[in-house]
N, C-alpha and C. Protein backbone atom coordinates (compact mmCIF):
# COMPACT_ATOMS: atom_id res chain seq x y z
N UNK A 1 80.19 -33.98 87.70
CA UNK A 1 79.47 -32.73 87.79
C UNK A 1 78.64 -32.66 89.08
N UNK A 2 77.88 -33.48 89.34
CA UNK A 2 77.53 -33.90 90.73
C UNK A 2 78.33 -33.54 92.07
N UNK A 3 79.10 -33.91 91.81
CA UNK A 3 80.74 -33.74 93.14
C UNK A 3 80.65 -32.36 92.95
N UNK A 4 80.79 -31.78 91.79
CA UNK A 4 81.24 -30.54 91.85
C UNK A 4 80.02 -29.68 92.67
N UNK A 5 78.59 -29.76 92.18
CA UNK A 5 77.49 -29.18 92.61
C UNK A 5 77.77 -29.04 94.47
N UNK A 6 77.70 -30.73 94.91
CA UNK A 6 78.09 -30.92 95.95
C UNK A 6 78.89 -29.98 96.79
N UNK A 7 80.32 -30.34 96.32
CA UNK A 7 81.24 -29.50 97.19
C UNK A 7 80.74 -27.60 97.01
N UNK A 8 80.76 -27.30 95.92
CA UNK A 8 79.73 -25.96 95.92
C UNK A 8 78.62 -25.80 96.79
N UNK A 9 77.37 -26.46 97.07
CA UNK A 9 76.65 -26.49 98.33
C UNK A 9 77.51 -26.73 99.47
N UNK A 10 78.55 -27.19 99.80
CA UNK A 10 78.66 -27.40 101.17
C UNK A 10 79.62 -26.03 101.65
N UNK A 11 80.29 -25.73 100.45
CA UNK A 11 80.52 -24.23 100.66
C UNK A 11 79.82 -23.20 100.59
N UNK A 12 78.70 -22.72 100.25
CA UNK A 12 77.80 -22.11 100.59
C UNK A 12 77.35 -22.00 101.81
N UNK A 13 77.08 -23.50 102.50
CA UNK A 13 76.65 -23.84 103.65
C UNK A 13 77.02 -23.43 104.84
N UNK A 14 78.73 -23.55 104.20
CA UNK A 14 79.47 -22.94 105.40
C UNK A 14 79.60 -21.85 105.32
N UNK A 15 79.71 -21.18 104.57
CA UNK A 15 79.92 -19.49 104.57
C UNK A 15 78.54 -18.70 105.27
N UNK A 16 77.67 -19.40 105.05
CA UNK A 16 76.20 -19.33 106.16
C UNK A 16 76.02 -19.60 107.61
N UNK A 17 77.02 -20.79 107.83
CA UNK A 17 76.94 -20.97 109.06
C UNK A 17 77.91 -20.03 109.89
N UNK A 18 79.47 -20.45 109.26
CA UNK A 18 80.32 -19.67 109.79
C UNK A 18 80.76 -18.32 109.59
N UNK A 19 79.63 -17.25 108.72
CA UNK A 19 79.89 -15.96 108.76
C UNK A 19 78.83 -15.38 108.68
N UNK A 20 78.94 -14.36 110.01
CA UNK A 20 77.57 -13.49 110.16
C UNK A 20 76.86 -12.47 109.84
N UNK A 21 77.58 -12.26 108.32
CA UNK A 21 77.16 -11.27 107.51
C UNK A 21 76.67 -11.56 106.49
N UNK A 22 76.65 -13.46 106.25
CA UNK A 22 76.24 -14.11 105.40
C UNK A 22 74.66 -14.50 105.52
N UNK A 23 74.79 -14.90 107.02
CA UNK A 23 73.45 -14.93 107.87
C UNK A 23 72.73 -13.25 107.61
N UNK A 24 73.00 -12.08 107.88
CA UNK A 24 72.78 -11.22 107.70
C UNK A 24 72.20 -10.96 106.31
N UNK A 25 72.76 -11.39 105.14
CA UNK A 25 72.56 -10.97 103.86
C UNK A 25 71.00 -12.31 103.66
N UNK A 26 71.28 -13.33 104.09
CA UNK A 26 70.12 -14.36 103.74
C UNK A 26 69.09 -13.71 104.18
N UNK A 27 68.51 -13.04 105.40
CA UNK A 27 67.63 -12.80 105.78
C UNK A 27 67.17 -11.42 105.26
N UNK A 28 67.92 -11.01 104.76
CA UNK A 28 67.92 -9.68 104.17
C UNK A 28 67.17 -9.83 102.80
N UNK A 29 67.64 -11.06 102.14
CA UNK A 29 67.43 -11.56 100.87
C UNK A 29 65.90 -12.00 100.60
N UNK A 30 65.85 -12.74 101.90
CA UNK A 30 64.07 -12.71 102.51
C UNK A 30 63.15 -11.79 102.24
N UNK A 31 63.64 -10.80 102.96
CA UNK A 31 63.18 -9.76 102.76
C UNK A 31 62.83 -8.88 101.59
N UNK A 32 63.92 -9.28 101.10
CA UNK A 32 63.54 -8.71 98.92
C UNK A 32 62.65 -9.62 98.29
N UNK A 33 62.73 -10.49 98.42
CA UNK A 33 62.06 -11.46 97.97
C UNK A 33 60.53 -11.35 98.14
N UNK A 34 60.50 -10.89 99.89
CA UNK A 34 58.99 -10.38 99.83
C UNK A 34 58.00 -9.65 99.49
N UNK A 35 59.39 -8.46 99.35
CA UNK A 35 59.25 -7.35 98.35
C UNK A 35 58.46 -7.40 96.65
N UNK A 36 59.52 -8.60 96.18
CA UNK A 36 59.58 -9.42 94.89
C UNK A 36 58.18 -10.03 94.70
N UNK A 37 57.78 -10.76 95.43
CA UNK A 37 56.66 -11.29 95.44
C UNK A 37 55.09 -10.72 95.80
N UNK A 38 54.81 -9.48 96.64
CA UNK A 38 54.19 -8.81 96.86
C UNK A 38 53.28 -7.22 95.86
N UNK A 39 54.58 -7.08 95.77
CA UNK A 39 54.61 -5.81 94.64
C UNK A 39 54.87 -5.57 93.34
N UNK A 40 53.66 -5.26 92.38
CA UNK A 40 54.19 -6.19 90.96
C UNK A 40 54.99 -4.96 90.13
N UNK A 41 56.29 -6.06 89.75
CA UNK A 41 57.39 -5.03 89.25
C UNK A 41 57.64 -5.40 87.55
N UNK A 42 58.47 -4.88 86.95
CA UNK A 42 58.08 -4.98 85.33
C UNK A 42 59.50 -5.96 85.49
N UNK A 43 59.91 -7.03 84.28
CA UNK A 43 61.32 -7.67 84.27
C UNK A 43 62.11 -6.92 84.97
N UNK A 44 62.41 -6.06 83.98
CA UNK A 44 64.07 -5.18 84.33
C UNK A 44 63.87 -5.62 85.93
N UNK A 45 63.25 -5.04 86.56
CA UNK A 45 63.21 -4.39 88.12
C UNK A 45 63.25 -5.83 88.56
N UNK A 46 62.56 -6.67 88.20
CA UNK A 46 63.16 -8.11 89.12
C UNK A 46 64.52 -8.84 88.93
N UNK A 47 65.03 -8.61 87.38
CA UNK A 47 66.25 -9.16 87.04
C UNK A 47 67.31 -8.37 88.18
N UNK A 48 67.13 -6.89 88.10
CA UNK A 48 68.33 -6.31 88.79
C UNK A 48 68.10 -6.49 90.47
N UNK A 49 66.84 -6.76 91.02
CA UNK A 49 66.73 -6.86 92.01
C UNK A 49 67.79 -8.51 92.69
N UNK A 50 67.13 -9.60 91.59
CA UNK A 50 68.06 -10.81 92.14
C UNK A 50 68.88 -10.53 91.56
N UNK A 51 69.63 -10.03 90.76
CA UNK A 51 70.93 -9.85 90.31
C UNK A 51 71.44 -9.30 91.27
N UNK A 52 70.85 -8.01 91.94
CA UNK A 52 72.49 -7.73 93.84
C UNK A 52 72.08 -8.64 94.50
N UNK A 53 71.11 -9.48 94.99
CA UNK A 53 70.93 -10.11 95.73
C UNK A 53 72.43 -11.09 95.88
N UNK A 54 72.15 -11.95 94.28
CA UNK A 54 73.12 -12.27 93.86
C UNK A 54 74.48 -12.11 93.98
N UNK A 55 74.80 -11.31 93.57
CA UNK A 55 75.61 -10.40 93.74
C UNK A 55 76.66 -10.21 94.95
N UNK A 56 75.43 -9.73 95.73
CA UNK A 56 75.83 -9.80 97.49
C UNK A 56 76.59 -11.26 97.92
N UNK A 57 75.62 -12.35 97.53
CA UNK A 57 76.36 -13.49 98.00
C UNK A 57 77.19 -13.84 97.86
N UNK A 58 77.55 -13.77 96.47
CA UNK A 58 78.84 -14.21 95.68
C UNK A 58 80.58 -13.38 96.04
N UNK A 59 79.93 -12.17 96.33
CA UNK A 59 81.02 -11.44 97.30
C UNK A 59 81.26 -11.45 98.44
N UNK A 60 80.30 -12.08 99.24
CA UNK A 60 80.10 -12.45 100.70
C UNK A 60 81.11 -13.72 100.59
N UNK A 61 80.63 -14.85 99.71
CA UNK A 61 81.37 -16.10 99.71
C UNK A 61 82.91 -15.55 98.77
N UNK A 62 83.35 -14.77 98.15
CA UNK A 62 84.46 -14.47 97.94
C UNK A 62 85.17 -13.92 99.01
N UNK A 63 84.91 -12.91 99.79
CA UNK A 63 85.21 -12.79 101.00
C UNK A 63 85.88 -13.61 101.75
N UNK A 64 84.74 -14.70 102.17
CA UNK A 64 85.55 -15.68 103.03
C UNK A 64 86.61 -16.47 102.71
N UNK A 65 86.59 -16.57 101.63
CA UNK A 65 87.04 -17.83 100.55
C UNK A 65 88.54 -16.86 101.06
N UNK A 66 88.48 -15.69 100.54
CA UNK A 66 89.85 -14.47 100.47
C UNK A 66 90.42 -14.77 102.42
N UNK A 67 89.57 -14.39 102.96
CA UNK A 67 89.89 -14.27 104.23
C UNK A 67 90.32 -15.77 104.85
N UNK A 68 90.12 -16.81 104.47
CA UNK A 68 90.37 -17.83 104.20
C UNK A 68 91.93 -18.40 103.79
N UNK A 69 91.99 -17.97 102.99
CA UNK A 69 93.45 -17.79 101.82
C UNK A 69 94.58 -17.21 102.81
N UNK A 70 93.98 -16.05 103.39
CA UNK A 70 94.93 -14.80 104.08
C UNK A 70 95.78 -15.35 105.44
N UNK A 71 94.35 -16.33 106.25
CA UNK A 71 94.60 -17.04 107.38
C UNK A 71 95.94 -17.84 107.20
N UNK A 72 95.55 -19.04 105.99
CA UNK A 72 96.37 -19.80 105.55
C UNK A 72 98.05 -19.32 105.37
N UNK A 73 97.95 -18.27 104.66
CA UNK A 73 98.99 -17.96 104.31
C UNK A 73 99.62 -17.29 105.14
N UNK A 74 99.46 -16.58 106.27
CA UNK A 74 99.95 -15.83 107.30
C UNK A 74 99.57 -16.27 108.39
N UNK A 75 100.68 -17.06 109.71
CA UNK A 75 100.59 -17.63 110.79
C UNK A 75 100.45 -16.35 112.25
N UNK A 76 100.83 -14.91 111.73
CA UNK A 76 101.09 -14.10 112.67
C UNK A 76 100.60 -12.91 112.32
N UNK A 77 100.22 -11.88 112.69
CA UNK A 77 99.61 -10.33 112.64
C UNK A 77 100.47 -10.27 111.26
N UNK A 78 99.81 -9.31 110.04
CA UNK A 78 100.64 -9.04 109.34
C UNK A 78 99.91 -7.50 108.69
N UNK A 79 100.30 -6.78 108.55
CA UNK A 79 99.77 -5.32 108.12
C UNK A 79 99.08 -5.75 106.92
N UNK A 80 99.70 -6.52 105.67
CA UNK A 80 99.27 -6.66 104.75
C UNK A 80 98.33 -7.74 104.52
N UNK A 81 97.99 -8.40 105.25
CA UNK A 81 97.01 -9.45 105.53
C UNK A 81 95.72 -8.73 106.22
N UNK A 82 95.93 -7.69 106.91
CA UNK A 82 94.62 -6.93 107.75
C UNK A 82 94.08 -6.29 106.55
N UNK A 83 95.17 -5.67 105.78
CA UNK A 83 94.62 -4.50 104.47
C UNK A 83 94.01 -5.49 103.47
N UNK A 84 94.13 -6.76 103.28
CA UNK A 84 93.46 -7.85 102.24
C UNK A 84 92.15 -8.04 102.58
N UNK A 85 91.93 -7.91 103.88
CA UNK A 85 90.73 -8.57 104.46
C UNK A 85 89.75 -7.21 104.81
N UNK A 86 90.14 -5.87 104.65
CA UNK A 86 89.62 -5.15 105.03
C UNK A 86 89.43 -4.89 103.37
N UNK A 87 90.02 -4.67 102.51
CA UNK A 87 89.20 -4.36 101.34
C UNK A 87 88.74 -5.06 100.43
N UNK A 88 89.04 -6.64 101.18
CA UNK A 88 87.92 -7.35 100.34
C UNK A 88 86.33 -7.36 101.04
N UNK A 89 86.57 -6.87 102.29
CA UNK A 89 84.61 -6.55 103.25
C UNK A 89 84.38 -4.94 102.76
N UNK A 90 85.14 -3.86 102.61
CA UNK A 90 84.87 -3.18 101.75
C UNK A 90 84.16 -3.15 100.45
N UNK A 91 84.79 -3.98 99.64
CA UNK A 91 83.78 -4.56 98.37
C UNK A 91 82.32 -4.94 98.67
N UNK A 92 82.34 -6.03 100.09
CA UNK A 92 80.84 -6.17 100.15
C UNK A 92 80.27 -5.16 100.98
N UNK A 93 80.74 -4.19 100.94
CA UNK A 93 79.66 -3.00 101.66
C UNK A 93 79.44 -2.72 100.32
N UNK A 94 80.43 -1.93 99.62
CA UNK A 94 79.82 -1.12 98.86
C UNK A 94 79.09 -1.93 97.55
N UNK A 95 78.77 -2.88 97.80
CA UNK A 95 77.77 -3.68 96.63
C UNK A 95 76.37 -3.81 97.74
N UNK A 96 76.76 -3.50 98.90
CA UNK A 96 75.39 -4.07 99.56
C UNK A 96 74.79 -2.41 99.58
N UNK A 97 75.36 -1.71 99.65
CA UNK A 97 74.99 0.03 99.97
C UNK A 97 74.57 0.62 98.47
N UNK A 98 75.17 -0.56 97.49
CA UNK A 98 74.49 -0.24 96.03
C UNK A 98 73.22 -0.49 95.89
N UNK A 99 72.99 -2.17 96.70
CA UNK A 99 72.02 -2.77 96.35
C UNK A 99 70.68 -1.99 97.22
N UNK A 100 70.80 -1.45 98.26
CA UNK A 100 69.69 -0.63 99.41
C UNK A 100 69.31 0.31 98.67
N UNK A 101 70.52 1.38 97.65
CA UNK A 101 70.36 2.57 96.94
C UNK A 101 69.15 1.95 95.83
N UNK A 102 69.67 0.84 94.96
CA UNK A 102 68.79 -0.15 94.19
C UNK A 102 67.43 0.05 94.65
N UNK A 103 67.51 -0.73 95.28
CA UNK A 103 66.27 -0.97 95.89
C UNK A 103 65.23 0.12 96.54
N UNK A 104 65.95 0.97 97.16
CA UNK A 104 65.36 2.07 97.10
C UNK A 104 64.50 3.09 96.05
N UNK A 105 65.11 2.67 94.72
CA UNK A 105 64.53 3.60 93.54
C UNK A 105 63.75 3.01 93.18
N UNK A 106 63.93 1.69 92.90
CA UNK A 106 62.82 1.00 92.57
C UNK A 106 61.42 1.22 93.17
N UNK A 107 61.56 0.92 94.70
CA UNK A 107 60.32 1.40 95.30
C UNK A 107 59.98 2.83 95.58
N UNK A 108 60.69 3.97 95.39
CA UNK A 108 60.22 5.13 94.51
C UNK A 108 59.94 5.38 93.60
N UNK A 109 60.23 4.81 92.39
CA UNK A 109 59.81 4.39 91.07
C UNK A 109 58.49 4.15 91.01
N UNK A 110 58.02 2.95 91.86
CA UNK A 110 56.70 2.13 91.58
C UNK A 110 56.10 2.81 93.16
N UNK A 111 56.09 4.01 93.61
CA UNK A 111 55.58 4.41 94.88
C UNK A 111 54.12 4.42 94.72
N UNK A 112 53.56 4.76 93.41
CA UNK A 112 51.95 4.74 93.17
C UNK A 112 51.53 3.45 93.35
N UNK A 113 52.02 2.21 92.95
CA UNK A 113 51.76 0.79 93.21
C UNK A 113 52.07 0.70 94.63
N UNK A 114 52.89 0.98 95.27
CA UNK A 114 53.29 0.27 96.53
C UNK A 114 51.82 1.40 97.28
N UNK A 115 51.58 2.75 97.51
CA UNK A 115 50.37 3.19 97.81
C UNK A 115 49.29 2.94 97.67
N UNK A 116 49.13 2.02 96.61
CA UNK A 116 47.81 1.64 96.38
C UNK A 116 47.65 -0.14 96.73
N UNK A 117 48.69 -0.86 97.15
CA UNK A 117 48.61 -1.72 97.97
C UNK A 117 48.74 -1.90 98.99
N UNK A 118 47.88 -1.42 99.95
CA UNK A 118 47.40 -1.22 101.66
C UNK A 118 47.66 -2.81 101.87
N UNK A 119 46.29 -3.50 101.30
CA UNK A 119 46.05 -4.57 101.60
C UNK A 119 46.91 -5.96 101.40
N UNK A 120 47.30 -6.05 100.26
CA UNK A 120 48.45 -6.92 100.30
C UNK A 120 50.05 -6.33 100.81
N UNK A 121 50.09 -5.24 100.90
CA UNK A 121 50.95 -5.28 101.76
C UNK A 121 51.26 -5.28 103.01
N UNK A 122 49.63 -5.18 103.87
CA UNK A 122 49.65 -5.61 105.11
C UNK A 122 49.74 -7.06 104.76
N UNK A 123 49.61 -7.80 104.33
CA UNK A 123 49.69 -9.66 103.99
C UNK A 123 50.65 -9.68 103.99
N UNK A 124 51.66 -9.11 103.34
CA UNK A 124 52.90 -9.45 103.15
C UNK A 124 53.98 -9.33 104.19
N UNK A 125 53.68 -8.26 104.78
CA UNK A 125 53.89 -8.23 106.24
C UNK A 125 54.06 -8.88 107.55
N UNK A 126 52.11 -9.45 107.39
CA UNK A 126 51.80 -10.36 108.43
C UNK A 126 52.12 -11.67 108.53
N UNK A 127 52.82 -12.18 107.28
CA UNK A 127 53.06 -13.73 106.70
C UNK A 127 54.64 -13.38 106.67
N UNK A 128 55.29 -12.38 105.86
CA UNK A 128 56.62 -12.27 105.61
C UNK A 128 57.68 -12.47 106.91
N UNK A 129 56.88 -11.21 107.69
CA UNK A 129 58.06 -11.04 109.07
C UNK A 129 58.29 -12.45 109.40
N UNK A 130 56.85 -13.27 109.92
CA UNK A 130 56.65 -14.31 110.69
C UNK A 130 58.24 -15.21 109.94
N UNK A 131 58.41 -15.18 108.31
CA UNK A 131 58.52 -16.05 107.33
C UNK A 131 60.42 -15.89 107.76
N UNK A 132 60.20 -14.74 107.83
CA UNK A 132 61.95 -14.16 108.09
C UNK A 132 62.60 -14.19 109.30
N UNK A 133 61.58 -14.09 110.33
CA UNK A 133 61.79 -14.66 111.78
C UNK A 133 62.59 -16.54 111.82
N UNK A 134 61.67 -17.14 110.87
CA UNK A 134 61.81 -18.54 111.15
C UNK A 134 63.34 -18.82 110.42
N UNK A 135 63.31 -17.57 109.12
CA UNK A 135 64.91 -17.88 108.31
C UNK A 135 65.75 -17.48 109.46
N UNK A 136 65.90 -16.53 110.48
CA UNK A 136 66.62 -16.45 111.14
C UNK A 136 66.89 -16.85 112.46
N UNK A 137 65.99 -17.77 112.91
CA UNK A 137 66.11 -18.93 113.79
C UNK A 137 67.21 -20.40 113.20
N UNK A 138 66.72 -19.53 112.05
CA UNK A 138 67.19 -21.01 111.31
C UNK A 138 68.87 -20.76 110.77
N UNK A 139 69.30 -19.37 111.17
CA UNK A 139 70.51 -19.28 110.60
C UNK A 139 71.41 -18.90 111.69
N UNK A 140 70.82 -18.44 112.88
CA UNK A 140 71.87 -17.97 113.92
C UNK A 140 72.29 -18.81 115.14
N UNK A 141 73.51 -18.55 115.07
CA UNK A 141 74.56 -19.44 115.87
C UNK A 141 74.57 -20.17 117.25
N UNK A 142 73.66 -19.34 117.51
CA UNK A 142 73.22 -20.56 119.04
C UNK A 142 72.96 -21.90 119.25
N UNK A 143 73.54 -22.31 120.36
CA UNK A 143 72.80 -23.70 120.42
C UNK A 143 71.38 -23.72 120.65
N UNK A 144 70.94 -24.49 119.89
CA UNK A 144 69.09 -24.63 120.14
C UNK A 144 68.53 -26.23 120.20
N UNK A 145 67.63 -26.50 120.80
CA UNK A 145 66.90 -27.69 121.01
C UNK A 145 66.37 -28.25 119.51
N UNK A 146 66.53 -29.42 118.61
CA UNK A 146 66.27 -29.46 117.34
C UNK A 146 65.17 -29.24 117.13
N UNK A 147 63.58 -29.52 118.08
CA UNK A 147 62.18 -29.28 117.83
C UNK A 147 62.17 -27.85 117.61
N UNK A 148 63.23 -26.47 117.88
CA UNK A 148 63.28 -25.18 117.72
C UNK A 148 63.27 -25.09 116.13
N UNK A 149 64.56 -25.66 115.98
CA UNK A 149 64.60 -25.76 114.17
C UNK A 149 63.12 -26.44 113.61
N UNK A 150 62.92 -27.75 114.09
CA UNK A 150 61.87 -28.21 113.32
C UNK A 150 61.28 -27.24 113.01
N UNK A 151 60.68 -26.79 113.89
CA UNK A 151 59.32 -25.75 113.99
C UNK A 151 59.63 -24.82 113.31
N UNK A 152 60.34 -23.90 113.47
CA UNK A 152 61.19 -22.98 112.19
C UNK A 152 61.23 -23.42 110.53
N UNK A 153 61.43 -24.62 110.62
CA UNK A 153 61.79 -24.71 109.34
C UNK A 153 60.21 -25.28 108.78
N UNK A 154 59.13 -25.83 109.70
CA UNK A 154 57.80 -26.29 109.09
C UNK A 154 56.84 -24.78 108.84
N UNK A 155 57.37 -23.96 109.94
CA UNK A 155 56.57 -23.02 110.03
C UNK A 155 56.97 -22.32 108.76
N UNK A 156 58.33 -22.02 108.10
CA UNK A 156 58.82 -21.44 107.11
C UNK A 156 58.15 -21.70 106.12
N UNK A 157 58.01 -23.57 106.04
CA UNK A 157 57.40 -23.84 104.87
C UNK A 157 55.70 -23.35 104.70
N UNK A 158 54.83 -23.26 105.82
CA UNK A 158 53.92 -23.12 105.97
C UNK A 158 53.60 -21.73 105.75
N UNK A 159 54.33 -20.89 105.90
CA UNK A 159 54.19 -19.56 105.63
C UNK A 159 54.32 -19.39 103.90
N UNK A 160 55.54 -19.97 103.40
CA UNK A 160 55.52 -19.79 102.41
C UNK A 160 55.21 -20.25 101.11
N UNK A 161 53.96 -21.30 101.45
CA UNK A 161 52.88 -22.12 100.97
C UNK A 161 51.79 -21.06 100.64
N UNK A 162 51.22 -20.26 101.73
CA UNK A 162 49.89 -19.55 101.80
C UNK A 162 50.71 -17.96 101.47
N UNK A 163 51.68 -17.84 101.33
CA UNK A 163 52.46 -16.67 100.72
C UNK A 163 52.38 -16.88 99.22
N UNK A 164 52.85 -18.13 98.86
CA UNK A 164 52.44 -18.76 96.98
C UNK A 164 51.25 -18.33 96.57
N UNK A 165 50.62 -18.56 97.33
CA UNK A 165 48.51 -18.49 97.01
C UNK A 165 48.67 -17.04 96.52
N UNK A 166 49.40 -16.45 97.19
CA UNK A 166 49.03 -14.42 96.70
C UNK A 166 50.13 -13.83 95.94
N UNK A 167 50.90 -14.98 95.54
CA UNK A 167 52.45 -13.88 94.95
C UNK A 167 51.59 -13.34 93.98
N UNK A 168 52.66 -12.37 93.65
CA UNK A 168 52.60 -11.74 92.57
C UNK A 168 53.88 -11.79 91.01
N UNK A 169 54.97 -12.91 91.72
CA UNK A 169 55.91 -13.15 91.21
C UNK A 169 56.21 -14.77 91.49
N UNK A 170 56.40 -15.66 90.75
CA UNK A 170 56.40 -16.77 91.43
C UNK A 170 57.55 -17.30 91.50
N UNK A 171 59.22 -15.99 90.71
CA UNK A 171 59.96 -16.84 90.48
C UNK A 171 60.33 -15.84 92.31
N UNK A 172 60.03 -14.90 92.76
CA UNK A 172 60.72 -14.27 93.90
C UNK A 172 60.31 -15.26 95.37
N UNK A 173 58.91 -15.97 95.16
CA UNK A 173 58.75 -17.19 95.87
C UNK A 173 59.27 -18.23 95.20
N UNK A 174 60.01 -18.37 94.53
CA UNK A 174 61.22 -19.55 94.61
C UNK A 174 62.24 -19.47 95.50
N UNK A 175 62.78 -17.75 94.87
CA UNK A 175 63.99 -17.62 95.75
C UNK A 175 63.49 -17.93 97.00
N UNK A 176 62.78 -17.64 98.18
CA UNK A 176 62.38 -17.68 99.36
C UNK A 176 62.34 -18.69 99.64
N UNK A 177 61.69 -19.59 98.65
CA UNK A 177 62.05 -21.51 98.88
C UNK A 177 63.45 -21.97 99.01
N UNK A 178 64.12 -21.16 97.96
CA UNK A 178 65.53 -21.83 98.48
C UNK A 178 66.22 -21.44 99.59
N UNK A 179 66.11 -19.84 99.88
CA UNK A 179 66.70 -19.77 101.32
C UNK A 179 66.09 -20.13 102.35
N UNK A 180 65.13 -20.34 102.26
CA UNK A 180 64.59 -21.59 103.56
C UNK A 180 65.17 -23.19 103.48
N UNK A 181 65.47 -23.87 102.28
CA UNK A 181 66.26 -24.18 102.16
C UNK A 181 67.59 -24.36 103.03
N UNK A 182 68.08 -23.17 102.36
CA UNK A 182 69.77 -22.66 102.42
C UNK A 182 69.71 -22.82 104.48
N UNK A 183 68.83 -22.12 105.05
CA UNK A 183 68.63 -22.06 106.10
C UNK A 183 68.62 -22.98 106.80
N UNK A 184 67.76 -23.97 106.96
CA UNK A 184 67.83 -25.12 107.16
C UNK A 184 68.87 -26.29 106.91
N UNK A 185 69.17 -26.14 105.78
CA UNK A 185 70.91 -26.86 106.05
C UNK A 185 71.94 -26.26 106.45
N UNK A 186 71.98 -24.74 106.91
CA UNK A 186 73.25 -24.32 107.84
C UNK A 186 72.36 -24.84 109.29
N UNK A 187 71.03 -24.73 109.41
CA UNK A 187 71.18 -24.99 111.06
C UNK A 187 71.56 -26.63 111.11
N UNK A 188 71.04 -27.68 110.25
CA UNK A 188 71.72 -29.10 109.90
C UNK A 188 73.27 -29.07 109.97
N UNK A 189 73.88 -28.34 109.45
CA UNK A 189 75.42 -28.15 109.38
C UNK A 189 76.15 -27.89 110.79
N UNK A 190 75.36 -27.10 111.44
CA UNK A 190 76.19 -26.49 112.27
C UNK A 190 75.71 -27.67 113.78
N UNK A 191 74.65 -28.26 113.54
CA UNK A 191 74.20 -29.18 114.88
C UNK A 191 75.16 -30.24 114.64
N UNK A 192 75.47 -30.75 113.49
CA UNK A 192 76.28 -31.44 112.73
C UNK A 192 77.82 -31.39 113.57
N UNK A 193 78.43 -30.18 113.49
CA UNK A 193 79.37 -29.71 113.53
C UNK A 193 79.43 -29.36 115.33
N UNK A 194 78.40 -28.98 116.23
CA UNK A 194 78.43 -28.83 117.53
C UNK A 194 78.48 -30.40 117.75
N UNK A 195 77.94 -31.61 117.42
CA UNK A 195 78.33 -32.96 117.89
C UNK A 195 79.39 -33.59 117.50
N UNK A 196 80.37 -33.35 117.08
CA UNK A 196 81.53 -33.34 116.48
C UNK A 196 82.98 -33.40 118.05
């Protein structure tokens, strides 16, 4: 069961490193999360919130997995190999264009709460961006000097230490723990993979 966990993380890992819509969706995910943690929402609204989050990934990593498959199986241009790969990234639009619509009502829904938090939501702001900056140092493809990552990934943690002190949700500062996390072992993966 172990092995299995394993090889499951290292595919994750890669679908982070090597696809940039995966990188795209993590930092994005950040971003809900801050949402999640900032602004106090009733169950429902947090279940469905990590549920597209969710969601998103799992079709992101089906995606590749598909596009993957397609490569394999076809050595040369093939009409029907372009149409596989185009409506399996189709799928993840329209789950990600669900999840913005989502998310959108929600914070029309709760617009009297989100108005009446000036103050923590300037906090959330001033700590979050910084927090999502460092996830995306930490996820994009460049070569970088490793003290870049360090710092990214201490500063991540450091942000989202004194971000704990004020949640308002403690399981939406989990998630944020793990994609800092998640983050930090694609930039491990991929320095990994540039010395290779």
């Amino acid at each position: 069961m172990l092995a299995s966990f394993f090889h499951a993380w290292n595919g994750l890992i890669h679908t982070v490193v090597h696809q940039r819509n995966m990188r795209v969706h993590v930092v994005s995910a950040v971003l809900v999360g801050l949402v999640g943690s900032g602004i106090p929402l009733d169950v429902a609204e947090k279940v469905i919130l990590i549920f597209c989050v969710l969601l998103i990934f799992f079709a992101e990593i089906l995606n590749s997995a598909l596009e993957h498959l397609v490569d394999l199986a076809t050595r040369h241009f093939d009409e029907k190999a372009r149409l596989t790969k185009d409506a399996a990234a189709a799928g993840v639009l329209v789950l990600a264009i669900g999840t913005v619509v989502i998310f959108a009502a929600i914070l029309v829904n709760n617009w009297e709460t989100v108005a009446s938090s000036g103050p923590q939501i300037a906090r959330q702001v001033a700590l979050g961006l910084p927090l999502a900056l460092c996830v995306m140092v930490l996820v994009l493809p460049q070569p970088r000097a490793v003290w870049v990552d360090a710092v990214a990934c201490l500063g991540g943690a450091v942000l989202l230490g004194v971000l704990a002190t004020y949640t308002v949700s403690s399981v939406f500062s989990a998630i944020n723990a793990g994609l800092l996390l998640i983050a930090t072992s694609a930039a491990r993966q991929r320095r990994r993979e540039a010395q290779k």
